[in-house]
Protein backbone atom coordinates (compact mmCIF):
# COMPACT_ATOMS: atom_id res chain seq x y z
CA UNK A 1 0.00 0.00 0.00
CA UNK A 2 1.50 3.35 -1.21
CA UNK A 3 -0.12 4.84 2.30
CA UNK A 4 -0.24 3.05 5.40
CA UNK A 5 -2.67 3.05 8.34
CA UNK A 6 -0.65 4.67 9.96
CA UNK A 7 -0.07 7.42 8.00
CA UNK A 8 -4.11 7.71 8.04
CA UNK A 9 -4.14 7.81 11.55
CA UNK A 10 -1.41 10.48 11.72
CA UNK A 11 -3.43 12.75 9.79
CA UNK A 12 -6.79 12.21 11.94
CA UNK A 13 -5.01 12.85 15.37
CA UNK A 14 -2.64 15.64 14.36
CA UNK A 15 -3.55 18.91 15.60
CA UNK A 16 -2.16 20.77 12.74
CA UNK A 17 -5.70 21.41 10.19
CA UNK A 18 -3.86 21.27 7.51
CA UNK A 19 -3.99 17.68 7.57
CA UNK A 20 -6.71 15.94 5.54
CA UNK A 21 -8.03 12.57 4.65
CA UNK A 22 -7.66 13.71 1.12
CA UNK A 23 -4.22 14.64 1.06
CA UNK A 24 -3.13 11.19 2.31
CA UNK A 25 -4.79 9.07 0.08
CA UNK A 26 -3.67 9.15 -3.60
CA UNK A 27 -6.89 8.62 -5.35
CA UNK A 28 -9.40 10.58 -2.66
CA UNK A 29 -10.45 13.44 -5.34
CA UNK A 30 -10.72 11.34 -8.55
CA UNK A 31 -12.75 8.82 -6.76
CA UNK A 32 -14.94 11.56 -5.44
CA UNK A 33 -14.35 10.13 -1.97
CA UNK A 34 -15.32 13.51 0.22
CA UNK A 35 -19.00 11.96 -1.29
CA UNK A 36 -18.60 9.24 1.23
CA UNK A 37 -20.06 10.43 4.98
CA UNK A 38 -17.94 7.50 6.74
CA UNK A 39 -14.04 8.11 7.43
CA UNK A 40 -13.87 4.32 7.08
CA UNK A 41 -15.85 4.65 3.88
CA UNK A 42 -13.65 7.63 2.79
CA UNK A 43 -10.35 5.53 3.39
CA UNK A 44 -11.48 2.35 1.42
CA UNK A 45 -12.72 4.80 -1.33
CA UNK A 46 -9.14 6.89 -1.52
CA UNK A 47 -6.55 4.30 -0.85
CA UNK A 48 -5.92 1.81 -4.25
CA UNK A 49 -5.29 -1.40 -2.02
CA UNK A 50 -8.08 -1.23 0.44
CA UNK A 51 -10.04 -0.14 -2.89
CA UNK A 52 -8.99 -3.55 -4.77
CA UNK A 53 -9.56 -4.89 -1.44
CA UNK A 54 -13.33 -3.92 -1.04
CA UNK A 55 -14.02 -4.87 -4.10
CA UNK A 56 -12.64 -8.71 -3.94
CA UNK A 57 -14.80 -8.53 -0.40
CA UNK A 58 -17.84 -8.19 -2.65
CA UNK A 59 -17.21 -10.52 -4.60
CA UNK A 60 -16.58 -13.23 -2.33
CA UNK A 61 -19.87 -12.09 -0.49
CA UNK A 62 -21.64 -12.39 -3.57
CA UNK A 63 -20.49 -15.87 -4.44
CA UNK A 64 -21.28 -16.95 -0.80
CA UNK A 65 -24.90 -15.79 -1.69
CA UNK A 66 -25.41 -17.31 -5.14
CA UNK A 67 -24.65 -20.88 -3.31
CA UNK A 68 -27.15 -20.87 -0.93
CA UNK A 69 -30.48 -22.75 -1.52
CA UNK A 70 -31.91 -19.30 0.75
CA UNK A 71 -30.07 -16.63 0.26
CA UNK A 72 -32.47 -14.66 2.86
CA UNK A 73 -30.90 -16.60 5.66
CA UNK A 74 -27.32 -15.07 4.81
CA UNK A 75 -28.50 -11.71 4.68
CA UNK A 76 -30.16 -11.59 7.59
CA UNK A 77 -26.57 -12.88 9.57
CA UNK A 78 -25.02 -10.71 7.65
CA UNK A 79 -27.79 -7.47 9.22
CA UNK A 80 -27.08 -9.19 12.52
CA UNK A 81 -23.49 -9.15 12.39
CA UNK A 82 -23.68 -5.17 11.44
CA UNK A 83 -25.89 -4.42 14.25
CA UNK A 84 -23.63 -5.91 16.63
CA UNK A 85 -20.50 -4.68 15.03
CA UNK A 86 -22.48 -0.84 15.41
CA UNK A 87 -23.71 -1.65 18.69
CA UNK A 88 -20.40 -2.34 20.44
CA UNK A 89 -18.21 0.20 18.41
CA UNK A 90 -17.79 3.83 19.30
CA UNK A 91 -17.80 4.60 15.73
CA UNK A 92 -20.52 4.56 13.24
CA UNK A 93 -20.17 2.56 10.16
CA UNK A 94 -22.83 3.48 7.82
């Protein structure tokens, strides 16, 4: 990854403004990133790898789903498991 996590987390916590999200990540403007309400959102959106990442995540979602005899049962683990992941995390992830 051209930026770490690190790097990310550098630019949240420093108390100089002129740090941004979108002056760490290399592709934050021409992936119209500042769209994206979620800081998590905005970092998978701007960084390339976590990008590529997201996007093999999908995938593999989606070819979990088009194996099941009832797809409706997945989904609704899948709601569960984001309610619980929201409920016992600080930080929104919508």
């Amino acid at each position: 990854m051209s930026q770490s996590f690190g790097d990310f987390a550098l630019a949240q916590d420093s108390n100089d403004p002129n740090h941004s999200i979108s002056e760490k990540l290399p592709v934050f403007a021409e992936n119209h990133c500042a769209e994206r309400k979620n800081p998590a959102n905005q970092l998978f959106c701007g960084d390339p790898e976590l990008n590529a990442i997201g996007a093999r995540l999908a995938s593999a979602i989606q070819e979990r789903l088009n194996r099941l005899a009832d797809r409706r049962i997945a989904i609704e683990e899948n709601a569960e498991w984001i309610r619980d992941r929201s409920a016992n995390s600080p930080h929104s992830y919508s």
